[in-house]
Protein backbone atom coordinates (compact mmCIF):
# COMPACT_ATOMS: atom_id res chain seq x y z
CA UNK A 1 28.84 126.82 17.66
CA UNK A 2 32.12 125.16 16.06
CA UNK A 3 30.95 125.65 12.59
CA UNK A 4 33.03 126.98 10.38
CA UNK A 5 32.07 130.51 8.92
CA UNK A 6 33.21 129.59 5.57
CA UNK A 7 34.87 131.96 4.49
CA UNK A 8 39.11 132.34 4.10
CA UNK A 9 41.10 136.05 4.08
CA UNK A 10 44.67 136.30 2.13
CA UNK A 11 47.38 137.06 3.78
CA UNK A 12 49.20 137.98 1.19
CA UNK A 13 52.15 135.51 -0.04
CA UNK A 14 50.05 133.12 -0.78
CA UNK A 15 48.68 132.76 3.49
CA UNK A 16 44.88 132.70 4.00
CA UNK A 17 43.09 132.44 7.28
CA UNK A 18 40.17 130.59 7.76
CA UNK A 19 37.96 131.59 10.71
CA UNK A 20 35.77 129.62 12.89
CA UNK A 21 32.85 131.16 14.93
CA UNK A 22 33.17 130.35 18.59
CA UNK A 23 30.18 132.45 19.90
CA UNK A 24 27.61 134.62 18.64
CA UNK A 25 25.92 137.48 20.89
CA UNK A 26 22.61 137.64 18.33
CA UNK A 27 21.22 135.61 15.78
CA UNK A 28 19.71 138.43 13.93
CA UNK A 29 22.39 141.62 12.49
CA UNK A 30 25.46 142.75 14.07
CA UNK A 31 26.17 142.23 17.77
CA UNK A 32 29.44 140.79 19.72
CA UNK A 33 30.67 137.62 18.10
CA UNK A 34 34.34 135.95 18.48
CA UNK A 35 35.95 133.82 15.89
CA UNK A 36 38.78 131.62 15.83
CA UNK A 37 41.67 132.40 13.40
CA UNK A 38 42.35 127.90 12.50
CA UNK A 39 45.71 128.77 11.29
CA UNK A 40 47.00 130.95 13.97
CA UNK A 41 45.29 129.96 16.85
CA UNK A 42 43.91 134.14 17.29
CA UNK A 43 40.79 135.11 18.64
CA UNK A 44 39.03 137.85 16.49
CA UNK A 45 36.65 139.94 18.20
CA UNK A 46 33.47 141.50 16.79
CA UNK A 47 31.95 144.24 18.81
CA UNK A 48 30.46 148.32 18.70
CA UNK A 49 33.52 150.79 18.68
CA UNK A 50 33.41 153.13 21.49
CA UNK A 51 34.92 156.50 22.30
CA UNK A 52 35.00 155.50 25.82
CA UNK A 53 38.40 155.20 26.85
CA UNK A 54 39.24 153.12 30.25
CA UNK A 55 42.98 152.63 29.74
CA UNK A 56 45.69 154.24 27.42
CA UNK A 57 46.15 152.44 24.52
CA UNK A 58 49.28 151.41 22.02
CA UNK A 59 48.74 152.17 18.13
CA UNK A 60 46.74 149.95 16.47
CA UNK A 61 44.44 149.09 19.24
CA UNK A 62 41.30 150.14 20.14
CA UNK A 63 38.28 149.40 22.65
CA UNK A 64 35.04 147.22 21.64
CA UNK A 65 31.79 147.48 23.65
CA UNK A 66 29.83 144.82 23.99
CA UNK A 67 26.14 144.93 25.95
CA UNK A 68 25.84 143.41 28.85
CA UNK A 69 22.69 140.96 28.05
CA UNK A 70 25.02 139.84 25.16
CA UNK A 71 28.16 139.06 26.81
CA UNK A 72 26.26 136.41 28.90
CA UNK A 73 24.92 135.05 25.67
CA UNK A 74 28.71 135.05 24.93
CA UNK A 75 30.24 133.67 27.90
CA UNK A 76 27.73 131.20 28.01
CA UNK A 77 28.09 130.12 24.51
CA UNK A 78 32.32 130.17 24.48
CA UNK A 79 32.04 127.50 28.03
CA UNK A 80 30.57 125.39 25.53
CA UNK A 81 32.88 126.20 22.41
């Protein structure tokens, strides 16, 4: 899955980002799915937002929950990425 997602975000000042999907949970709506920000080297991660809190957090950041049967779809798919 090193296709790129085709599709670019501005920055602003003229910067765009162009991601690249490294490994998606489902192939059918919305599920856990990381990308790869080409310019900056980032990982973006897709996932459900949860209330569930595990550890304090900074500002800004937040937790993601992603199903168990999916994250081994996903670790099994980013080995190969």
């Amino acid at each position: 899955m090193s296709a790129s997602i085709g599709f670019t975000v501005n920055r602003g000042k003229g910067f765009l980002m162009a991601y690249r999907l490294l490994a998606g949970g489902c192939d059918n709506g919305p599920c856990g799915t990381f990308y790869l920000d080409e310019v900056t080297g980032n990982v973006v991660v897709q996932g459900y937002l949860t209330e569930e809190k595990p550890a304090k957090l900074p500002p800004g950041e937040g937790f993601l929950m992603i199903p168990a049967a999916q994250w081994r779809i996903l670790a099994s798919r980013l080995s190969k990425a």
